[in-house]
N, C-alpha and C. Protein backbone atom coordinates (compact mmCIF):
# COMPACT_ATOMS: atom_id res chain seq x y z
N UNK A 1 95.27 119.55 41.73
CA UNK A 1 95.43 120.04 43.06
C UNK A 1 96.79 120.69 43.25
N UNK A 2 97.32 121.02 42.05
CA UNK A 2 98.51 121.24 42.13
C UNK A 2 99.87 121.14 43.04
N UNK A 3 100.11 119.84 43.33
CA UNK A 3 101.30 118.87 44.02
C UNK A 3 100.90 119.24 45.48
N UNK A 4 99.49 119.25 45.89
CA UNK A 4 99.23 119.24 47.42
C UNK A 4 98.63 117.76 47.71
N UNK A 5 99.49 117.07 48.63
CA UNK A 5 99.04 115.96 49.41
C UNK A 5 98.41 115.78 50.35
N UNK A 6 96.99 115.31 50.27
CA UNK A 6 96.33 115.57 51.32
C UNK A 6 96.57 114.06 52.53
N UNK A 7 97.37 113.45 52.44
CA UNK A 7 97.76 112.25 53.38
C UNK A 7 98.50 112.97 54.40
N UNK A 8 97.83 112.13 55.63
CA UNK A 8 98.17 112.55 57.06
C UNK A 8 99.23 111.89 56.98
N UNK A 9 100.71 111.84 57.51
CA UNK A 9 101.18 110.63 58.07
C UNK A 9 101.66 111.13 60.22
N UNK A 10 101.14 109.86 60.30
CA UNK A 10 101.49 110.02 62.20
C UNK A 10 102.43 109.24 61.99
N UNK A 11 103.63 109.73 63.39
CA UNK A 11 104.76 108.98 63.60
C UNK A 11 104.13 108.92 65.58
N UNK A 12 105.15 107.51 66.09
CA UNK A 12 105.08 107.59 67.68
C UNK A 12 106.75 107.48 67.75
N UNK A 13 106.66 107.77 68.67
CA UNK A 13 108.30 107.04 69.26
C UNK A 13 107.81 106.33 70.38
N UNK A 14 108.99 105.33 70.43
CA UNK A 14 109.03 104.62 71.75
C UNK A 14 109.77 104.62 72.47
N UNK A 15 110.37 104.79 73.97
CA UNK A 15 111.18 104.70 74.39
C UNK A 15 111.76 103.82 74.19
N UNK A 16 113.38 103.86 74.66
CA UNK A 16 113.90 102.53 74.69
C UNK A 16 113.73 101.74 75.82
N UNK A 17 113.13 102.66 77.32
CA UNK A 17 112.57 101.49 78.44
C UNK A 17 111.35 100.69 78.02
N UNK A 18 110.67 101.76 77.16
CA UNK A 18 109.12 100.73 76.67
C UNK A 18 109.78 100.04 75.95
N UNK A 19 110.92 99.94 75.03
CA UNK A 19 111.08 98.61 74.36
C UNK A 19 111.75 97.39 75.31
N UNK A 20 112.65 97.70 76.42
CA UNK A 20 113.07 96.75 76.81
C UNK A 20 112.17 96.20 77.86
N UNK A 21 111.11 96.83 78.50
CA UNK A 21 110.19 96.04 79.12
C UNK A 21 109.68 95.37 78.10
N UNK A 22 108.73 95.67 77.07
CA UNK A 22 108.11 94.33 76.13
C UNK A 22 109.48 93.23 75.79
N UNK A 23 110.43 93.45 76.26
CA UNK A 23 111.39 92.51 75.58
C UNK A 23 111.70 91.52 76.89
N UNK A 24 111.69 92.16 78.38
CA UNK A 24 112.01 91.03 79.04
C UNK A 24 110.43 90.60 79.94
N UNK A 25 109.45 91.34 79.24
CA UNK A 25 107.74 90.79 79.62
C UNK A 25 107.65 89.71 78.59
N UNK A 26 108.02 89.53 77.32
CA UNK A 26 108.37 88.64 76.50
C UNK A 26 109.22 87.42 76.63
N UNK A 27 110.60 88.22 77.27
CA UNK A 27 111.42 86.98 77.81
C UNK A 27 111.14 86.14 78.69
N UNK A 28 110.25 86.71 79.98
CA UNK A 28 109.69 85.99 81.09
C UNK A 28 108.15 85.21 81.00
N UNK A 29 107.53 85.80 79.67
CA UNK A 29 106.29 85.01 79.76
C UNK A 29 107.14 83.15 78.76
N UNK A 30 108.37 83.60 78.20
CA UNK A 30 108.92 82.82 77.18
C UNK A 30 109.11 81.53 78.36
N UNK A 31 109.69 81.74 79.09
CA UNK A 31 111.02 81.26 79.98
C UNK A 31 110.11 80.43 81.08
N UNK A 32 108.91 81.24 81.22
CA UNK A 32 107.60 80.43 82.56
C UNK A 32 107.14 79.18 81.50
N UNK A 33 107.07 79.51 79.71
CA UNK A 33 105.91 78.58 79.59
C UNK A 33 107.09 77.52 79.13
N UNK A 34 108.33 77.59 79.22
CA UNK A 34 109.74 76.67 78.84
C UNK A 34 109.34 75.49 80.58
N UNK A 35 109.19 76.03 81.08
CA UNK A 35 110.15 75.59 82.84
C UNK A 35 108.47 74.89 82.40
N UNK A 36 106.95 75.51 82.20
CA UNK A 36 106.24 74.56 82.70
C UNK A 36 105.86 73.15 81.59
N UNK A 37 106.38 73.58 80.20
CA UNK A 37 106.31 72.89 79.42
C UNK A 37 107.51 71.37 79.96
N UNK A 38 108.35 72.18 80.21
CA UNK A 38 109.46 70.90 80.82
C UNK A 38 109.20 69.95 82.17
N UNK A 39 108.37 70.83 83.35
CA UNK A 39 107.78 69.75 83.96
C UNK A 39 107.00 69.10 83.36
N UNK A 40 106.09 69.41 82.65
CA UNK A 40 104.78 68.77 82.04
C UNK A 40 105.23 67.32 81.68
N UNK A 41 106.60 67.38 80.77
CA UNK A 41 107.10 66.09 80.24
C UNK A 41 107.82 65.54 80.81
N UNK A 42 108.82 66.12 81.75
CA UNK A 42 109.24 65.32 82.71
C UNK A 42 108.36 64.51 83.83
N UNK A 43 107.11 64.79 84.01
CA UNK A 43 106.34 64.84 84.85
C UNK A 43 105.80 63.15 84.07
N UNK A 44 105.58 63.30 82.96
CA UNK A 44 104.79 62.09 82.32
C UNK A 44 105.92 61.29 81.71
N UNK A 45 106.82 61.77 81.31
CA UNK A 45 108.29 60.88 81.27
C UNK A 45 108.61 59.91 82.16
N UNK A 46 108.40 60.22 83.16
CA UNK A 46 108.68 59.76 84.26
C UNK A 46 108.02 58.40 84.87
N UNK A 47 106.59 58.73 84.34
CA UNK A 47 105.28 57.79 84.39
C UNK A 47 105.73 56.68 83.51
N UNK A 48 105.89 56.69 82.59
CA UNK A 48 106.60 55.91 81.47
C UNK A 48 107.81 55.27 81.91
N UNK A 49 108.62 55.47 82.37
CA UNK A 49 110.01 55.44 82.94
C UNK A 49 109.54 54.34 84.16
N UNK A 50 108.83 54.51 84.72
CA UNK A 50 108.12 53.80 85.87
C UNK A 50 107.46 52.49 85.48
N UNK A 51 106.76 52.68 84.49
CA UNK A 51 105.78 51.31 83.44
C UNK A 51 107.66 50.39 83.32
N UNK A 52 108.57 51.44 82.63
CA UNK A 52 109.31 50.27 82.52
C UNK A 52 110.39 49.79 83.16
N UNK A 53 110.25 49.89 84.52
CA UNK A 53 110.97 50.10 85.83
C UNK A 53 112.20 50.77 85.90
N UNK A 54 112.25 51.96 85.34
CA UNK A 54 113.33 52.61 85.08
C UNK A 54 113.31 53.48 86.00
N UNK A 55 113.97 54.49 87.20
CA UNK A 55 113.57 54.91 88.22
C UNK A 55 113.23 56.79 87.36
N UNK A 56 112.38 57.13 88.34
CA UNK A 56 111.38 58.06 87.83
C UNK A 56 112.43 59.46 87.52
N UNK A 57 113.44 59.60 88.24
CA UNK A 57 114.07 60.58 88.34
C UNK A 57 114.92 60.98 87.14
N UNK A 58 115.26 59.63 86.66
CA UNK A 58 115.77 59.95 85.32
C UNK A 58 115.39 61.18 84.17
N UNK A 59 114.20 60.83 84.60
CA UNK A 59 113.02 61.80 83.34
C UNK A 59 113.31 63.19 83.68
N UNK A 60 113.73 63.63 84.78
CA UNK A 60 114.20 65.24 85.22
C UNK A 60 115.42 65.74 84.46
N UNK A 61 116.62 64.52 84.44
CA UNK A 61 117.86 64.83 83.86
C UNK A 61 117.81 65.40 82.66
N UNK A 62 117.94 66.76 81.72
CA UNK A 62 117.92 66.79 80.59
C UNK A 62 119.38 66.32 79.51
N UNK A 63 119.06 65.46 78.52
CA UNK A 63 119.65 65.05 77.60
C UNK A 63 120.02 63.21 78.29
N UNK A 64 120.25 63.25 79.62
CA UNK A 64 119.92 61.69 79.62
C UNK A 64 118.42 61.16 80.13
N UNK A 65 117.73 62.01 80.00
CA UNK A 65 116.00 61.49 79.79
C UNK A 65 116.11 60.88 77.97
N UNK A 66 116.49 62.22 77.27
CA UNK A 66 116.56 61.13 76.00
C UNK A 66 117.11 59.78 75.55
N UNK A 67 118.39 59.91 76.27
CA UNK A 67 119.45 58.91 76.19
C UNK A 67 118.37 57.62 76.53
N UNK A 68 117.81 57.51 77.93
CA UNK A 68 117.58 56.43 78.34
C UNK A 68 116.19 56.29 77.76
N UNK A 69 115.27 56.84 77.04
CA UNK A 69 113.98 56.84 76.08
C UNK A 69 114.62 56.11 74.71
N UNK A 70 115.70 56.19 74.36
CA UNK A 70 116.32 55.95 72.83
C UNK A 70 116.59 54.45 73.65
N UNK A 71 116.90 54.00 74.99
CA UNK A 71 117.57 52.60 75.12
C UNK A 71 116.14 51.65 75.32
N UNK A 72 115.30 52.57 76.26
CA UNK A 72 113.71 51.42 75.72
C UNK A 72 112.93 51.68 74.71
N UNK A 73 113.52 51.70 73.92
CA UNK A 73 112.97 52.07 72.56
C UNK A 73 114.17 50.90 72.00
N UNK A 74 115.07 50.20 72.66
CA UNK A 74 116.00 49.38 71.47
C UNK A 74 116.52 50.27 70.50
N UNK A 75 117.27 51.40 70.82
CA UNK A 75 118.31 52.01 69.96
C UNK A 75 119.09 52.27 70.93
N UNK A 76 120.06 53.21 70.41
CA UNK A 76 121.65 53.47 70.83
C UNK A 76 121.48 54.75 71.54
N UNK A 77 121.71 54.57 73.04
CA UNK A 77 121.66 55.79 73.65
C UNK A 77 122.32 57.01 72.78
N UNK A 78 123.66 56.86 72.43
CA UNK A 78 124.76 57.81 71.97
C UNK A 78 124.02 58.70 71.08
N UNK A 79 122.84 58.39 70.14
CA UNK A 79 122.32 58.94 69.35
C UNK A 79 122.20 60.49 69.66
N UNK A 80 121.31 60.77 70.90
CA UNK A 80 121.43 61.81 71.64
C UNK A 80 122.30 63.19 71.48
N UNK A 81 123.44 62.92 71.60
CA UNK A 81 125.13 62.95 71.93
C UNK A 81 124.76 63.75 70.01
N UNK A 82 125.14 62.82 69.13
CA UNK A 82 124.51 63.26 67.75
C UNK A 82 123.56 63.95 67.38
N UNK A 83 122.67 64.27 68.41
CA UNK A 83 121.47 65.16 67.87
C UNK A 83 121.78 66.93 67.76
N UNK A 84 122.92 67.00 68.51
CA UNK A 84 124.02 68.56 68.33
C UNK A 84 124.79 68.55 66.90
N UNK A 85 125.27 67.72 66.49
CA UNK A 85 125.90 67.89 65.34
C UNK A 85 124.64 68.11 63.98
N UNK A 86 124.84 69.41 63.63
CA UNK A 86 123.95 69.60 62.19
C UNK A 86 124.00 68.54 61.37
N UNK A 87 122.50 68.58 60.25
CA UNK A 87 122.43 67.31 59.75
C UNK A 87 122.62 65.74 60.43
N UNK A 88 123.38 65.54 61.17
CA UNK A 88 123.10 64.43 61.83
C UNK A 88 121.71 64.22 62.51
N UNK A 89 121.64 65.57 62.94
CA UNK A 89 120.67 65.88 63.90
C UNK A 89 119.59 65.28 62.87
N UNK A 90 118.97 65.46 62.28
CA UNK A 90 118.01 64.43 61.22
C UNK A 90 118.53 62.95 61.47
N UNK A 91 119.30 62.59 61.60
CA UNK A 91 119.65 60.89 61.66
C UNK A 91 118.54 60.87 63.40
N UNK A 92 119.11 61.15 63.90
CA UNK A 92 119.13 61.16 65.39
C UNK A 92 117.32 61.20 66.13
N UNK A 93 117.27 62.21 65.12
CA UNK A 93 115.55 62.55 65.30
C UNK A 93 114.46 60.95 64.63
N UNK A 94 115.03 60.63 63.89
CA UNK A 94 114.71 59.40 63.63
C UNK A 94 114.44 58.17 64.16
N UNK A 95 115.80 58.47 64.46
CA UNK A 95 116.00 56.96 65.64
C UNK A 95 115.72 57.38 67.01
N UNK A 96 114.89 58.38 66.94
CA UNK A 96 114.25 58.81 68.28
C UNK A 96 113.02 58.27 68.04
N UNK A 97 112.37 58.73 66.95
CA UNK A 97 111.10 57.98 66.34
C UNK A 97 110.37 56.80 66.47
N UNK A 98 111.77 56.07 65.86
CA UNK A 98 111.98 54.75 66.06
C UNK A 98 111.77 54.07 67.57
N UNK A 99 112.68 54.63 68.33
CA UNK A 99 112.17 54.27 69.77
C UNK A 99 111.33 54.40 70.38
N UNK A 100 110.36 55.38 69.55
CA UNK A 100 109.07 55.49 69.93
C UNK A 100 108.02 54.98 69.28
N UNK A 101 108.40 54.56 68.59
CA UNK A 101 107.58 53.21 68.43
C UNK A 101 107.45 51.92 68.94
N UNK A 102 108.98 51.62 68.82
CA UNK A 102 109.25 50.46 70.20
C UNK A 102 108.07 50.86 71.55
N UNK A 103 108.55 51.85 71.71
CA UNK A 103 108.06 52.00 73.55
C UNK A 103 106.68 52.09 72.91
N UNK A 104 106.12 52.38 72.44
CA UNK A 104 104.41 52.11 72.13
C UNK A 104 104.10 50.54 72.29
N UNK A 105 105.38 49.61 71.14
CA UNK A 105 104.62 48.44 71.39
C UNK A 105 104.92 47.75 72.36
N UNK A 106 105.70 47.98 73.09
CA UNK A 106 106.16 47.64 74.40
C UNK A 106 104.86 47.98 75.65
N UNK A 107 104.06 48.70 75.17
CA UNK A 107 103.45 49.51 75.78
C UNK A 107 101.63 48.79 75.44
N UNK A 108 101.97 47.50 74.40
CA UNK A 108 100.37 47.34 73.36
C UNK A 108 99.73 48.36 72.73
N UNK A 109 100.47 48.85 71.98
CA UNK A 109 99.66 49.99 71.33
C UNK A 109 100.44 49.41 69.91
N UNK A 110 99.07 50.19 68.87
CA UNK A 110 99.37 49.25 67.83
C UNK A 110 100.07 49.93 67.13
N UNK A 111 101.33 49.74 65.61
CA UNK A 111 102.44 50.51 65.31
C UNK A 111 101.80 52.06 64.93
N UNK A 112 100.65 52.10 64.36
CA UNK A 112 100.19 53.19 64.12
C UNK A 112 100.36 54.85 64.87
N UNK A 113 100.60 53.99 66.30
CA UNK A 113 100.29 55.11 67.42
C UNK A 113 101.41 55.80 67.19
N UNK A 114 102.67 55.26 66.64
CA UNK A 114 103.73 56.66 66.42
C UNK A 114 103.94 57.11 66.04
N UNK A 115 102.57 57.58 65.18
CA UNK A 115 102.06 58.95 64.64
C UNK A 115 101.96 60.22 65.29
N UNK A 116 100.69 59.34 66.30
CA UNK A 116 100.99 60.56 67.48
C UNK A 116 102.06 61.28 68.13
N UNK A 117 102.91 60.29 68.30
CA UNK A 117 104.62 60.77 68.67
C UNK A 117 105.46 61.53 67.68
N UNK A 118 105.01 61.10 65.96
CA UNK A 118 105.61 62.29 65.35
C UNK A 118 104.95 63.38 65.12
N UNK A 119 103.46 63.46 65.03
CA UNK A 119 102.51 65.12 65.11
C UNK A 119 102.06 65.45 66.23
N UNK A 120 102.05 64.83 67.49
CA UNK A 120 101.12 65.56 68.38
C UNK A 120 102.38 64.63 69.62
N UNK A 121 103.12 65.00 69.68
CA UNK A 121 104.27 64.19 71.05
C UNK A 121 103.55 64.39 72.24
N UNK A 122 103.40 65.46 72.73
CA UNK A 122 102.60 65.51 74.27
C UNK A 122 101.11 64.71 74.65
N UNK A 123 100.93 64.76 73.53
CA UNK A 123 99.57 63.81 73.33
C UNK A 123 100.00 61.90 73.62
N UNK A 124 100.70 62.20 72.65
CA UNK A 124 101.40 60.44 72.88
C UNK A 124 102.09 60.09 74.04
N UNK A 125 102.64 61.03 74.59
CA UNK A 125 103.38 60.94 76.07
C UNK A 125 102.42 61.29 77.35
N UNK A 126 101.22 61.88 77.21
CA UNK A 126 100.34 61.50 78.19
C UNK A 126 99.83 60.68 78.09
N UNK A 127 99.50 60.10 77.24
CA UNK A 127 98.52 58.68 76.95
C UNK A 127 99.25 57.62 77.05
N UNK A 128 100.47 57.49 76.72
CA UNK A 128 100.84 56.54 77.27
C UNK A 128 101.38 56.57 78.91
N UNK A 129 101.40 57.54 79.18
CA UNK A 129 101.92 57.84 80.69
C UNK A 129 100.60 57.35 81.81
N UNK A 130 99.41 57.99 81.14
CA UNK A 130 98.05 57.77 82.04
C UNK A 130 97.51 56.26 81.58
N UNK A 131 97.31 56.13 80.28
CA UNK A 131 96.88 54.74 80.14
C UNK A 131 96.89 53.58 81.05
N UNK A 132 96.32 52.60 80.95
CA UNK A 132 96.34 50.88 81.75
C UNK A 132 97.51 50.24 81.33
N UNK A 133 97.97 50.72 80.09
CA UNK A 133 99.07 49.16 79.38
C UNK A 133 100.63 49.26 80.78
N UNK A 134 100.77 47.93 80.66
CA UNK A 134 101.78 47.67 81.21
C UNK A 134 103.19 47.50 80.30
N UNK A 135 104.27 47.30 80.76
CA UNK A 135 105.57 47.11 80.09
C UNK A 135 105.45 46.25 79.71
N UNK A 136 106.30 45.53 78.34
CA UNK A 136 106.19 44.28 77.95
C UNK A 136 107.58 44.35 77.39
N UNK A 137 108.07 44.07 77.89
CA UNK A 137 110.37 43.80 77.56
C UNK A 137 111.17 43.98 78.39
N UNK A 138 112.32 44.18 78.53
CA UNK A 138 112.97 44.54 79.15
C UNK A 138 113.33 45.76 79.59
N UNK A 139 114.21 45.93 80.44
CA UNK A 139 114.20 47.91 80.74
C UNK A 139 115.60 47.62 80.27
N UNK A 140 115.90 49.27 79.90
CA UNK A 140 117.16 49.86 79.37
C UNK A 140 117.96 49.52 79.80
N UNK A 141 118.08 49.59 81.33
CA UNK A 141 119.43 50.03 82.04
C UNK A 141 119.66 48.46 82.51
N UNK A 142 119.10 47.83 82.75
CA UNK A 142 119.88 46.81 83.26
C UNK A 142 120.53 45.93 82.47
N UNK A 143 121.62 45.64 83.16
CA UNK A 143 122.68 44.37 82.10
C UNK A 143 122.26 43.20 81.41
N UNK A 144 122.52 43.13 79.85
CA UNK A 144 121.90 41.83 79.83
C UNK A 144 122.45 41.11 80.54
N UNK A 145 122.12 39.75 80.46
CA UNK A 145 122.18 38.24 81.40
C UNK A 145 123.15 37.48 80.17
N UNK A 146 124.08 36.72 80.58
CA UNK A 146 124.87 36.02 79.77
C UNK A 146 124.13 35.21 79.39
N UNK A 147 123.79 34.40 78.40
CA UNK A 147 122.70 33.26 77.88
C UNK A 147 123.05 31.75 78.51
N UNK A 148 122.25 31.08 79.67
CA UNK A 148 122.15 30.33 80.37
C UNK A 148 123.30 28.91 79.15
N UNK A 149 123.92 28.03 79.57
CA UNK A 149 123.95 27.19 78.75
C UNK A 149 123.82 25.68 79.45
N UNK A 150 122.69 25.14 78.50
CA UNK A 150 122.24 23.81 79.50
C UNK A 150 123.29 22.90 79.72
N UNK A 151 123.26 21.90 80.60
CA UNK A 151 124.18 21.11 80.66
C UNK A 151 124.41 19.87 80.04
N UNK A 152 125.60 19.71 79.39
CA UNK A 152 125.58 18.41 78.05
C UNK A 152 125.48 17.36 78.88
C-alpha cells in the first residue's frame, strides 16, 4: 500500500470548565456520601454508647468517639492519639480490634463476631446497635471505686 495508513485517529478537547465541573461534581458527590456515612455511625455509635451508659453525644465527637470505644473495649484510650503516627498506626488499629471484641462480649455475642468488625464494621455496628443484648461491665468513663476493705 505503499506507507498509506488507513487508521482514523479522533482527538476531543475538553475544556478546562468541563474539567473542573466533573472535579467539584466529584468533590460534592465525595463529601455528601462522607457527612452521610458519618451520621450513619455516629448515629449507631451512639446506640451502643447508650447499651453502655455512656451518654449518646459522645459518638458525634470525632476522634474522642474512638477514644471512648477503645475504653469499653478495656484498652487505652491514648491509642487513638497513636493512630496518626505512621506504622504505629497498625499497633493502634489493633487494639481497636481488640476493643471490639471486648464490646461484643460485653454485648453476649460470641468471640467470633469480631470478624464482622474486622470485614464488614457497619454491619457489626448496626447489629450490635439494633440488637436485644444488654451491657454486661462496666462503662468507660466512670471512676473506678477504691476496693471496699472489710472490717478486721
Amino acid at each position: 500500500m505503499d506507507g498509506y495508513d488507513s487508521t482514523t485517529y479522533y482527538t476531543t478537547t475538553t475544556s478546562s470548565a468541563d474539567a473542573a465541573g466533573v472535579f467539584f461534581a466529584m468533590l460534592g458527590f465525595y463529601l455528601l456520601f462522607a457527612v452521610v456515612a458519618y451520621v450513619v455511625y455516629a448515629v449507631f455509635l451512639g446506640m451502643i454508647f447508650k447499651k453502655a451508659g455512656v451518654p449518646a453525644w459522645k459518638a458525634w465527637v470525632p476522634i474522642y468517639n474512638s477514644w471512648v470505644m477503645l475504653e469499653l473495649g478495656d484498652q487505652a484510650g491514648w491509642w487513638v492519639l497513636l493512630s496518626f503516627i505512621p506504622f504505629v498506626n497498625i499497633a493502634a488499629v489493633i487494639f481497636m480490634y481488640i476493643a471490639m471484641y471486648h464490646i461484643g462480649l460485653k454485648l453476649q455475642k460470641e468471640g467470633w463476631f469480631v470478624l464482622l468488625a474486622i470485614f464488614v464494621p457497619i454491619v457489626w455496628l448496626i447489629w450490635l446497635a439494633l440488637d436485644k443484648s444488654t451491657w454486661e461491665g462496666r462503662e468507660a468513663v466512670a471512676p473506678e471505686q477504691p476496693p471496699t476493705v472489710p472490717p478486721t
